[in-house]
N, C-alpha and C. Protein backbone atom coordinates (compact mmCIF):
# COMPACT_ATOMS: atom_id res chain seq x y z
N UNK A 1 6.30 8.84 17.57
CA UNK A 1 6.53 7.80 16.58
C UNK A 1 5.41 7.86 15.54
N UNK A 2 5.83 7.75 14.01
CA UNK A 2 4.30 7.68 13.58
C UNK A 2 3.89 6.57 12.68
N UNK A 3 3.06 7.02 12.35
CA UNK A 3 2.14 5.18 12.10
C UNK A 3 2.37 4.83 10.43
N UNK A 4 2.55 3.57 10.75
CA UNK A 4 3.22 2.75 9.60
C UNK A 4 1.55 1.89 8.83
N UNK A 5 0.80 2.35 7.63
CA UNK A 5 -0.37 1.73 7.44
C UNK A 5 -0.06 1.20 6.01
N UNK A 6 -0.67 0.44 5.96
CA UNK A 6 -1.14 -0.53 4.44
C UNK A 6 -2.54 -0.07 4.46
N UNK A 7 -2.17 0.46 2.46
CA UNK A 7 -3.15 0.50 1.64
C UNK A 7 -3.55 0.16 0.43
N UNK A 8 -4.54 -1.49 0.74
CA UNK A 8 -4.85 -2.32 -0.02
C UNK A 8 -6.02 -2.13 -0.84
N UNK A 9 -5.81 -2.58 -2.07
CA UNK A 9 -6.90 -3.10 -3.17
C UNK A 9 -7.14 -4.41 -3.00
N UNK A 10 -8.69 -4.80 -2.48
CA UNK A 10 -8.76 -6.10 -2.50
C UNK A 10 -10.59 -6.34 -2.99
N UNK A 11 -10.34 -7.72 -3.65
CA UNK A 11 -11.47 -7.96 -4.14
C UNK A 11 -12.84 -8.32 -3.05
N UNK A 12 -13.66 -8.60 -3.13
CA UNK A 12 -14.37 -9.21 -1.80
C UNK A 12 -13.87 -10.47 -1.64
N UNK A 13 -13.40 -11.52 -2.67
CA UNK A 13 -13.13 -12.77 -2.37
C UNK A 13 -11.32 -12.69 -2.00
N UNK A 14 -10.80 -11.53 -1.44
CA UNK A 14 -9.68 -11.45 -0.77
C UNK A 14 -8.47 -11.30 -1.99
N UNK A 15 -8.68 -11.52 -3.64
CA UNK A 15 -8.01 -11.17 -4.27
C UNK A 15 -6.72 -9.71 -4.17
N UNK A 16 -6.04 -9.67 -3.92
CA UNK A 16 -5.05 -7.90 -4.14
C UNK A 16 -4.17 -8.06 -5.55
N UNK A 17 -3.58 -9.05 -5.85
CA UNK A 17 -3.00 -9.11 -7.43
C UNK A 17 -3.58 -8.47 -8.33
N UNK A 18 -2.71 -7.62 -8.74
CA UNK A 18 -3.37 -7.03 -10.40
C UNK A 18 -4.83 -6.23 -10.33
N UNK A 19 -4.70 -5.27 -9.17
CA UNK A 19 -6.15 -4.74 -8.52
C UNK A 19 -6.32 -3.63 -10.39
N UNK A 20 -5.21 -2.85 -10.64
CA UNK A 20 -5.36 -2.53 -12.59
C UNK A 20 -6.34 -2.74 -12.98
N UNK A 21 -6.28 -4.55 -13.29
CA UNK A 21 -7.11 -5.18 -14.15
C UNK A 21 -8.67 -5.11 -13.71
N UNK A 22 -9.11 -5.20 -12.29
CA UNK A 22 -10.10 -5.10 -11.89
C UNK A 22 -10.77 -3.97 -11.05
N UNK A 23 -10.05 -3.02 -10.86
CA UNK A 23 -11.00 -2.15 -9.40
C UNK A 23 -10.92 -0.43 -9.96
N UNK A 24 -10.52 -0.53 -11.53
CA UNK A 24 -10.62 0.39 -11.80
C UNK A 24 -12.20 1.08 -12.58
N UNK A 25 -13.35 -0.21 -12.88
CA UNK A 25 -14.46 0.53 -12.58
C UNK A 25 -15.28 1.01 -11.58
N UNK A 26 -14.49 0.68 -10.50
CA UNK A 26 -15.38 1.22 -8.97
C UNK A 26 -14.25 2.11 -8.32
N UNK A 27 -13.39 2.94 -8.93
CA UNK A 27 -12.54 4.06 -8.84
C UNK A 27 -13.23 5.44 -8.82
N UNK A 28 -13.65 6.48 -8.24
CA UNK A 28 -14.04 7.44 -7.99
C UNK A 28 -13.55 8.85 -7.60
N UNK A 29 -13.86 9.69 -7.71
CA UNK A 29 -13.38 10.95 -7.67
C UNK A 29 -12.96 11.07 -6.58
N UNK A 30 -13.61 11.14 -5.19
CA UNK A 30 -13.36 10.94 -3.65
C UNK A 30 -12.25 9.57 -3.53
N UNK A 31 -12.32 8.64 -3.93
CA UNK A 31 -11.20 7.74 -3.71
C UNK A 31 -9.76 8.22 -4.22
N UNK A 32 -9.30 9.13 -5.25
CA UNK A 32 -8.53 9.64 -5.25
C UNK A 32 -8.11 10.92 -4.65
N UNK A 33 -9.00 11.96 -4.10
CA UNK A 33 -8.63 12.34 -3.40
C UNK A 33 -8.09 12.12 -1.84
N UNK A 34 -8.95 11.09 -1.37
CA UNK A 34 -8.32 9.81 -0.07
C UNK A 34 -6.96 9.57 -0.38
N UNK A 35 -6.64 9.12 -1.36
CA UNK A 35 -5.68 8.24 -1.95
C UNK A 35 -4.39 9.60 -1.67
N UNK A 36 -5.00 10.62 -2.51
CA UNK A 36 -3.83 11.72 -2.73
C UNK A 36 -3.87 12.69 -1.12
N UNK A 37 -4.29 12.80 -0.35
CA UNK A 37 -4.40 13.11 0.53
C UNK A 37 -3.29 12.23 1.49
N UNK A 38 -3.75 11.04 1.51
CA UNK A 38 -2.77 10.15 2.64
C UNK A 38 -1.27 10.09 2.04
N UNK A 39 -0.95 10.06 0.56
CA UNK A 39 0.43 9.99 -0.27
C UNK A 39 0.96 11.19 0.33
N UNK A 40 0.22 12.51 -0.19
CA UNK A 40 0.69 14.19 0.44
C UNK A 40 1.24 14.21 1.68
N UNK A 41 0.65 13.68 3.05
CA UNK A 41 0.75 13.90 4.37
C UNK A 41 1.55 12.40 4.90
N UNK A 42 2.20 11.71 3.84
CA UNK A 42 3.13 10.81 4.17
C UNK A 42 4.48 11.05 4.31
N UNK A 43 5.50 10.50 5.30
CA UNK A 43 6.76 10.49 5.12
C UNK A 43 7.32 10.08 3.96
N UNK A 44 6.86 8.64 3.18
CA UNK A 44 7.21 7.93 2.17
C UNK A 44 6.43 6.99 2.29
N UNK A 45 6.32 6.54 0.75
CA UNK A 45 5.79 5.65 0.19
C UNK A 45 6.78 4.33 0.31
N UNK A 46 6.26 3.22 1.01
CA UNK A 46 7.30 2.02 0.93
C UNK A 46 6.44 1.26 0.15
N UNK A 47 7.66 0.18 -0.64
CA UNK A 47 7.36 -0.84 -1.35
C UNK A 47 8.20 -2.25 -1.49
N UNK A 48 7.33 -3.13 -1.50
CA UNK A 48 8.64 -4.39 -1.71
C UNK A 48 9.14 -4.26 -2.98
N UNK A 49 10.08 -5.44 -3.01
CA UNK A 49 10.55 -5.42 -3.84
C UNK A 49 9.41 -5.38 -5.69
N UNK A 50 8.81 -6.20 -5.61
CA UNK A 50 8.01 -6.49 -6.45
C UNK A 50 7.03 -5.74 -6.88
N UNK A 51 6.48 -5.02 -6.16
CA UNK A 51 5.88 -3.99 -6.38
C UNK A 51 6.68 -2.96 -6.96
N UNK A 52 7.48 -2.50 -6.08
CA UNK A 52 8.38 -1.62 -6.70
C UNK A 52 8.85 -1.57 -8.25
N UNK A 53 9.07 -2.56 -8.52
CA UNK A 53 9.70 -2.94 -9.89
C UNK A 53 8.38 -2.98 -11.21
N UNK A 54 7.49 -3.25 -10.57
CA UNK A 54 6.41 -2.66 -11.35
C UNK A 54 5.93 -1.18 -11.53
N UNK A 55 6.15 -1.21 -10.46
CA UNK A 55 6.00 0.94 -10.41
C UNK A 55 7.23 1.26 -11.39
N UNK A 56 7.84 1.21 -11.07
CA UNK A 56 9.04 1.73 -11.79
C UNK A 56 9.37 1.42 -13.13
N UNK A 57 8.62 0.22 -13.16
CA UNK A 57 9.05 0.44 -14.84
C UNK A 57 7.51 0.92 -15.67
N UNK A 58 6.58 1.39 -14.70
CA UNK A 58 5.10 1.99 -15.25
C UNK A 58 5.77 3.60 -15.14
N UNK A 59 5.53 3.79 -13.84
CA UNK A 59 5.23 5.47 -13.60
C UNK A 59 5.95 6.15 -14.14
N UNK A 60 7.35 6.25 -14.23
CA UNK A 60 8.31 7.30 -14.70
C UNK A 60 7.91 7.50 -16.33
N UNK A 61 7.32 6.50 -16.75
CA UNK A 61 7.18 7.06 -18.47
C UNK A 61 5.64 7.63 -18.12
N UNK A 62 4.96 7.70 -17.90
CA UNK A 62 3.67 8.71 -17.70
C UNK A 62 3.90 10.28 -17.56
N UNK A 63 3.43 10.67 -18.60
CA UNK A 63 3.19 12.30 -18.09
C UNK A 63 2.59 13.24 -17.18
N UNK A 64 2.79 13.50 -16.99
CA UNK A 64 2.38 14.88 -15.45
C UNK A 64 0.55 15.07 -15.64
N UNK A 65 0.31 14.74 -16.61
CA UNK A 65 -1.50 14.92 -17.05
C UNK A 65 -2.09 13.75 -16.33
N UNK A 66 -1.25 12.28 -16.01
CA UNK A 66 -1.64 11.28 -15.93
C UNK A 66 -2.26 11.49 -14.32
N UNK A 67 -3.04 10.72 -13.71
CA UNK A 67 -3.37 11.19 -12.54
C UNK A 67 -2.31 10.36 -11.97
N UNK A 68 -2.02 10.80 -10.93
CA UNK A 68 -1.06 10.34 -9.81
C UNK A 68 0.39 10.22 -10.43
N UNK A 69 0.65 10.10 -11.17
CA UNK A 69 2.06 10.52 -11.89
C UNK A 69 2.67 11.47 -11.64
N UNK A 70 3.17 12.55 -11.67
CA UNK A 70 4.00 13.73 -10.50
C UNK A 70 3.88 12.89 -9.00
N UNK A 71 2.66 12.43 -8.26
CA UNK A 71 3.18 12.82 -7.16
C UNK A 71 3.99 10.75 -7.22
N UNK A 72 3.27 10.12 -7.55
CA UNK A 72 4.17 8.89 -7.33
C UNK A 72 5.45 8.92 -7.86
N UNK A 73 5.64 9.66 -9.07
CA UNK A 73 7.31 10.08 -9.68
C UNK A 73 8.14 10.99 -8.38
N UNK A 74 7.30 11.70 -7.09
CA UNK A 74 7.69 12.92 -6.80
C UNK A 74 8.39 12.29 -5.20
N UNK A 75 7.42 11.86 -4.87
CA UNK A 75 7.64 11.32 -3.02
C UNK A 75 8.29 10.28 -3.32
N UNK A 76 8.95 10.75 -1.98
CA UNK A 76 10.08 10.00 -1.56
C UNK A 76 9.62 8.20 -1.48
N UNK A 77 10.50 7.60 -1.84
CA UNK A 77 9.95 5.89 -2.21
C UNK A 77 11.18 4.69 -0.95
N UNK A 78 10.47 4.41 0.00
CA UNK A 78 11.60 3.07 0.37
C UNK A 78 11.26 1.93 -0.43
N UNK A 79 11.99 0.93 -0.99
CA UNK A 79 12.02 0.23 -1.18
C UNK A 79 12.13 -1.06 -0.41
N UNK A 80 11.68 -1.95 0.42
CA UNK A 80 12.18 -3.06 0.93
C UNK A 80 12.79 -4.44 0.53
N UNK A 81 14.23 -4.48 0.58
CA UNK A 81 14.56 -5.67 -0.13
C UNK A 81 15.94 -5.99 0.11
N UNK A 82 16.52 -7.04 -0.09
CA UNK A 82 17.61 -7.67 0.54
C UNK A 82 18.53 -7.79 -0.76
N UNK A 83 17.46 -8.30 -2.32
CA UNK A 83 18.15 -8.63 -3.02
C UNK A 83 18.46 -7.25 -4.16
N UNK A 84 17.72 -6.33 -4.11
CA UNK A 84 17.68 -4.88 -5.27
C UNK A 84 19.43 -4.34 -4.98
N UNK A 85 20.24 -4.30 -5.27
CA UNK A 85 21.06 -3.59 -5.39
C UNK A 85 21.14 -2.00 -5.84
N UNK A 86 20.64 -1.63 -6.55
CA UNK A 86 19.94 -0.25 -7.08
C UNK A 86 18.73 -0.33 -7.32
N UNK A 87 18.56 1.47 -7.37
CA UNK A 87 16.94 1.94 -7.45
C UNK A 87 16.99 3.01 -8.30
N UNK A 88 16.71 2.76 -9.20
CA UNK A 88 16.83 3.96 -10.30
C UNK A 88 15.89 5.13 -10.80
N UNK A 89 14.24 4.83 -9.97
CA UNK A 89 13.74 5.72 -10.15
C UNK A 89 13.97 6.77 -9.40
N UNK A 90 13.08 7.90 -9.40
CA UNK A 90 13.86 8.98 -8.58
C UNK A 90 13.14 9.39 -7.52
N UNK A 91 13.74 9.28 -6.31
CA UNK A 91 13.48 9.71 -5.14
C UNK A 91 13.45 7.67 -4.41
N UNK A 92 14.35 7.57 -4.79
CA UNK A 92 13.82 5.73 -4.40
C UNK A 92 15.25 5.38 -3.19
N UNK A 93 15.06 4.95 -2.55
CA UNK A 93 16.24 4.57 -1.41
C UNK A 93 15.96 2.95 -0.93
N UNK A 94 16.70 2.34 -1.22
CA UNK A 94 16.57 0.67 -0.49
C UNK A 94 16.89 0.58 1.21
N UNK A 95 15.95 -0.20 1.79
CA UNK A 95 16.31 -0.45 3.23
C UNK A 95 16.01 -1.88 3.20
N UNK A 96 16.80 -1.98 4.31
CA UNK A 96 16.56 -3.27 5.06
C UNK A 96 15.24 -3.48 5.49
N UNK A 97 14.97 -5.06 5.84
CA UNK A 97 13.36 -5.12 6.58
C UNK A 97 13.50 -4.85 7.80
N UNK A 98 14.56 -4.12 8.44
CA UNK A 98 14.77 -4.77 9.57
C UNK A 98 14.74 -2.87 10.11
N UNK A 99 14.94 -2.32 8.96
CA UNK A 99 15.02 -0.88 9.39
C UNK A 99 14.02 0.13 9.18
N UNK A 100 12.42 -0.36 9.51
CA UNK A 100 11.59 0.74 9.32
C UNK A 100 11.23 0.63 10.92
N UNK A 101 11.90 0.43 12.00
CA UNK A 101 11.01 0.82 13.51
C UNK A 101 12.07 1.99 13.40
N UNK A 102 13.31 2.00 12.87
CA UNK A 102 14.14 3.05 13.25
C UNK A 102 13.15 4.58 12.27
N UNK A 103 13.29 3.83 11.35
CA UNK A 103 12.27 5.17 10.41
C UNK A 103 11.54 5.84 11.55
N UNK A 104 10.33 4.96 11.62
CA UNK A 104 9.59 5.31 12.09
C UNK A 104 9.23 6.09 13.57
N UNK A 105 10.62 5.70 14.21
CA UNK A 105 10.67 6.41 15.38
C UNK A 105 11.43 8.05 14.92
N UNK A 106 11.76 8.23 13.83
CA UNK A 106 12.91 9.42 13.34
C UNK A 106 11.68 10.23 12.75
N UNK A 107 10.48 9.72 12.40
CA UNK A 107 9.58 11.29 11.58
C UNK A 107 7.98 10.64 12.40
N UNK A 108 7.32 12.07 12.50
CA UNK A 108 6.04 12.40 12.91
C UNK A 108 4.86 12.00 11.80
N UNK A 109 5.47 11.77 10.61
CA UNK A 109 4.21 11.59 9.21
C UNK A 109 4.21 10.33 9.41
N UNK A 110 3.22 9.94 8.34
CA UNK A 110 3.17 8.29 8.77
C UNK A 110 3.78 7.70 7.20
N UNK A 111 4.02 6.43 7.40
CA UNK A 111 4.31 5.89 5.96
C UNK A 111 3.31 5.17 5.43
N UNK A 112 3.64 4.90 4.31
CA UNK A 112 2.56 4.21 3.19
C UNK A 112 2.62 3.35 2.48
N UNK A 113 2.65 2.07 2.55
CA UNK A 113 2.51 0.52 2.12
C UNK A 113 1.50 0.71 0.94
N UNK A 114 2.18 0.79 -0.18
CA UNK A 114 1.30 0.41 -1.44
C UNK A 114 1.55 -0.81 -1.99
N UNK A 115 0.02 -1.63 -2.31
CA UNK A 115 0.94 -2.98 -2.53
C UNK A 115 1.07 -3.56 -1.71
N UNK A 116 2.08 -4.32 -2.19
CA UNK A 116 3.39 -5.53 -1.55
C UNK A 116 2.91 -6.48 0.02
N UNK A 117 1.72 -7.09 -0.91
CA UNK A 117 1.44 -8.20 0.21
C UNK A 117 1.97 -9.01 0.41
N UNK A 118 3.11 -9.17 0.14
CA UNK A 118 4.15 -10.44 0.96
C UNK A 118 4.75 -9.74 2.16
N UNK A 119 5.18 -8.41 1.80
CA UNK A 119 5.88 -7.16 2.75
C UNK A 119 4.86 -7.05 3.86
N UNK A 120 3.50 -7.14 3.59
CA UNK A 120 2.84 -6.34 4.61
C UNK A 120 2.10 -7.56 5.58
N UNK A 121 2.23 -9.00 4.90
CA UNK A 121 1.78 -10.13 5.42
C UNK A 121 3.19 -10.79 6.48
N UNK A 122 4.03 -10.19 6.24
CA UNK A 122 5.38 -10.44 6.97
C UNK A 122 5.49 -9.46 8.16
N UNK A 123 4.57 -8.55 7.74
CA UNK A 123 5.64 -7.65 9.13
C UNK A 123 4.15 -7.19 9.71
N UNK A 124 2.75 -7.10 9.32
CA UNK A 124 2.06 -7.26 10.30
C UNK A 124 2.03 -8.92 11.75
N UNK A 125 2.53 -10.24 11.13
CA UNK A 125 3.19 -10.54 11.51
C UNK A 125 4.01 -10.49 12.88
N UNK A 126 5.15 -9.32 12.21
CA UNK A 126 6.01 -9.12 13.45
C UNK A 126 5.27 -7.62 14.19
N UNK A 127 4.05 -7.83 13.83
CA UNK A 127 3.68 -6.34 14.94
C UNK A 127 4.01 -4.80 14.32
N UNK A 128 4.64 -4.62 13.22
CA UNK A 128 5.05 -3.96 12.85
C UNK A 128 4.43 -2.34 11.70
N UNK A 129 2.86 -3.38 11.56
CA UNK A 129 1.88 -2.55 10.69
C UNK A 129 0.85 -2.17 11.74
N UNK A 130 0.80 -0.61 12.02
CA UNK A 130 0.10 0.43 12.70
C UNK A 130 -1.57 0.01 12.44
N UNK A 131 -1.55 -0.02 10.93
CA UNK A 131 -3.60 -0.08 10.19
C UNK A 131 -2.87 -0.35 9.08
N UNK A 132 -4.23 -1.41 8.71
CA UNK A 132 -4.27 -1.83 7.35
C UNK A 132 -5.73 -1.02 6.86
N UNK A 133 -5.79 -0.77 6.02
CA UNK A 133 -6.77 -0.16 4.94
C UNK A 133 -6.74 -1.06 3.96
N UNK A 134 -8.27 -1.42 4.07
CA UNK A 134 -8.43 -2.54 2.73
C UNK A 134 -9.51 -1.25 2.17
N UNK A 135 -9.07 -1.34 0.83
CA UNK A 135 -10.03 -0.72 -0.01
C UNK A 135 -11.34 -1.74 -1.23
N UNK A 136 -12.48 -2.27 -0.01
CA UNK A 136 -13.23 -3.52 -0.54
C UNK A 136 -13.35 -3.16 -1.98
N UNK A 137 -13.15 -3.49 -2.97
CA UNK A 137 -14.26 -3.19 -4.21
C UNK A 137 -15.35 -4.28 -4.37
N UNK A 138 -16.49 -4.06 -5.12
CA UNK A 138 -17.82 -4.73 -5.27
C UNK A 138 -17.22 -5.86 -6.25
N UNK A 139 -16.43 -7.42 -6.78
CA UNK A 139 -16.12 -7.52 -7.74
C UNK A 139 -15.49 -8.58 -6.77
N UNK A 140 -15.89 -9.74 -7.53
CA UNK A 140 -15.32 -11.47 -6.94
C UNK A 140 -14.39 -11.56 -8.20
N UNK A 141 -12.99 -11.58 -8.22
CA UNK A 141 -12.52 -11.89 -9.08
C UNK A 141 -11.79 -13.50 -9.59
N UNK A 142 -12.00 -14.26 -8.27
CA UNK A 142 -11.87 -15.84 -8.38
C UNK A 142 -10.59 -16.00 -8.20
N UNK A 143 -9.45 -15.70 -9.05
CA UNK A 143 -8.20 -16.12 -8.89
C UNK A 143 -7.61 -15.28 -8.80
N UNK A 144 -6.27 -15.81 -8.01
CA UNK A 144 -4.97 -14.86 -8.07
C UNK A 144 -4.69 -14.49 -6.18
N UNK A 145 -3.58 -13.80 -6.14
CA UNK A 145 -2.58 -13.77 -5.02
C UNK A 145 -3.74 -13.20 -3.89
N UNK A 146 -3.90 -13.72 -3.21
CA UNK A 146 -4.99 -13.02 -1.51
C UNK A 146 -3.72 -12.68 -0.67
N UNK A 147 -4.67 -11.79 -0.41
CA UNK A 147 -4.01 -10.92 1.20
C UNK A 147 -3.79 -12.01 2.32
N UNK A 148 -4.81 -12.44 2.39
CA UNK A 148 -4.47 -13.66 3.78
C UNK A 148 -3.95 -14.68 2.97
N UNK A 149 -3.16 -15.07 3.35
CA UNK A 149 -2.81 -16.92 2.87
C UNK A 149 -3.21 -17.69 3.55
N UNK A 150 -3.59 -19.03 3.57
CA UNK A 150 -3.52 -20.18 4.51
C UNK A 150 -3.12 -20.74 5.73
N UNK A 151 -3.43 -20.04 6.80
CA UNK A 151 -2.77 -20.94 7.50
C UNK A 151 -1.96 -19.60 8.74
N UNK A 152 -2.13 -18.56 8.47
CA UNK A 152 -1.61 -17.18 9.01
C UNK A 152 -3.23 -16.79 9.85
N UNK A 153 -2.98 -16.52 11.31
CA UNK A 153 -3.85 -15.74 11.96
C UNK A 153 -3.95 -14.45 12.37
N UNK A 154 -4.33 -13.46 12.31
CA UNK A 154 -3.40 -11.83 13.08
C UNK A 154 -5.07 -11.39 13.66
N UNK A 155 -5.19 -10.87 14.39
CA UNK A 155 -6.59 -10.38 15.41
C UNK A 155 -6.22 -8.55 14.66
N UNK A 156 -7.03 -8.14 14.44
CA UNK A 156 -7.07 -7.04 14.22
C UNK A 156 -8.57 -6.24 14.34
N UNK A 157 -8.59 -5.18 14.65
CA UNK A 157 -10.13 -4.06 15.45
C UNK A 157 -9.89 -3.19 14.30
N UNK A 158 -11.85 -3.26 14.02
CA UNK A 158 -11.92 -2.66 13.11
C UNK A 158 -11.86 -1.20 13.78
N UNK A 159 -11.41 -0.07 13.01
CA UNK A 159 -11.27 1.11 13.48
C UNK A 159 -12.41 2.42 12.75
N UNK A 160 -12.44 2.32 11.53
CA UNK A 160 -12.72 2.58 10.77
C UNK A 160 -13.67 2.38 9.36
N UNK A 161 -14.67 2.68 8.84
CA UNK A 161 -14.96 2.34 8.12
C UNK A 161 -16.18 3.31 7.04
N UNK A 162 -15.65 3.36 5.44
CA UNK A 162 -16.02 4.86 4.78
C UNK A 162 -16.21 3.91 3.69
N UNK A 163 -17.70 4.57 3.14
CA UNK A 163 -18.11 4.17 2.05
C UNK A 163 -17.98 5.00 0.99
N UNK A 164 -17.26 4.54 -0.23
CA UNK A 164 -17.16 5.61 -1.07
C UNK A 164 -18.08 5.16 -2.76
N UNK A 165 -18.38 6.08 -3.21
CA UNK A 165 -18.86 5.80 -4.46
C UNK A 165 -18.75 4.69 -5.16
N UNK A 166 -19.68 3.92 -6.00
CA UNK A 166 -19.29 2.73 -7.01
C UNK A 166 -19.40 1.26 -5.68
N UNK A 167 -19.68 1.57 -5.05
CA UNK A 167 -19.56 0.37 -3.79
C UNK A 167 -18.37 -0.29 -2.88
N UNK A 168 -17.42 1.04 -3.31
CA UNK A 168 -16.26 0.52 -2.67
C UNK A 168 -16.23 1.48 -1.09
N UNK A 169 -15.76 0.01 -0.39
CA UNK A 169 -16.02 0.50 1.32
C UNK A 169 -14.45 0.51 1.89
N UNK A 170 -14.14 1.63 2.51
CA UNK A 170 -12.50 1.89 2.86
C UNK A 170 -12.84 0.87 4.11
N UNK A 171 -12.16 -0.24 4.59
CA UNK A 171 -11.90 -0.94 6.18
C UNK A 171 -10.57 -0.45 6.42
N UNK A 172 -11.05 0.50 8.18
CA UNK A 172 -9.58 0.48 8.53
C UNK A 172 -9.61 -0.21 9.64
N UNK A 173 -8.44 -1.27 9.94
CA UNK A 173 -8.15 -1.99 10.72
C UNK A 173 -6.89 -1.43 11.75
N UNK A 174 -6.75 -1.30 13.04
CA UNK A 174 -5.80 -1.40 13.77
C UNK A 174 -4.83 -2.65 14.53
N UNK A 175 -3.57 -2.42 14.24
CA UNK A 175 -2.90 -4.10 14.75
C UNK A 175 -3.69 -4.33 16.16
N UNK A 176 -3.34 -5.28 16.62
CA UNK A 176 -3.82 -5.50 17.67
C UNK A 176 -2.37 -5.97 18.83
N UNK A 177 -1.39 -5.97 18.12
CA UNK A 177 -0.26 -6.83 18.57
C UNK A 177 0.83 -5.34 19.20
């Protein structure tokens, strides 16, 4: 079976919304190769809905010079969502929430949660997220959507942990559930 991980942009004060606007001065040469390394040796890239729909209406107009453009235009994309009726970028397939243990028991690569913290706050949850990877950046950004919400508990062991350039520290966490 292989492992299903989230890989988050988050501020130190737990911010992940609109990581763009903020975590792209503590972005580094080694963090994209991390980055492009785990995308390469993935089954697919999943996304909620919302995320998705932001990718998609960014990436496909970027040119092949852009970094990460070929391969996010290239790998294969689930989408998670109940309400998307189509997926128009290319290589994009909609599933159910209900259908990534089947995935995941069908391929040996692991998948890749970009994004979509409602997706990944729901189904770690149901037991369902292998490791989360928070990618800390140095940078309190005050407002906007957090990874944890209010009122949600999940126990998770730290597994992991890589410091990369600019002060950003990779946490990898294993479920515990």
């Amino acid at each position: 079976m292989s492992k299903l991980y989230s890989y988050t942009y988050m501020s130190l004060d737990g911010v992940i919304e609109s990581p763009e606007q903020w975590s792209s001065p503590f972005f580094s040469d080694e963090m994209g190769r991390d980055l492009t390394s785990r995308l390469e040796s993935a089954a697919a890239m999943v996304l909620g809905r919302v995320t998705y729909e932001a990718f998609a209406a960014f990436w496909p107009r970027q040119s092949d010079d852009v970094p990460f453009a070929t391969l996010n235009n290239t790998i294969t994309k689930l989408v998670v969502s109940e309400s998307l009726r189509s997926a128009e970028w290319q290589n994009t397939s909609i599933i159910g929430d209900d259908d990534m243990k089947e995935l995941k028991a069908k391929d040996d690569r692991g998948f890749h949660i970009t994004g979509s913290g409602t997706l990944v706050r729901n189904w770690i949850q149901r037991g369902l997220i292998d490791e989360v990877i928070l990618m800390m950046c140095p940078v309190l950004v005050g407002a906007g959507k957090r990874f944890f919400e209010n009122g949600s508990t999940t126990s998770l062991e730290l597994v992991g942990a890589e410091q990369f350039p600019r002060g950003v520290v990779a946490l990898t966490y294993a479920s515990t559930t």
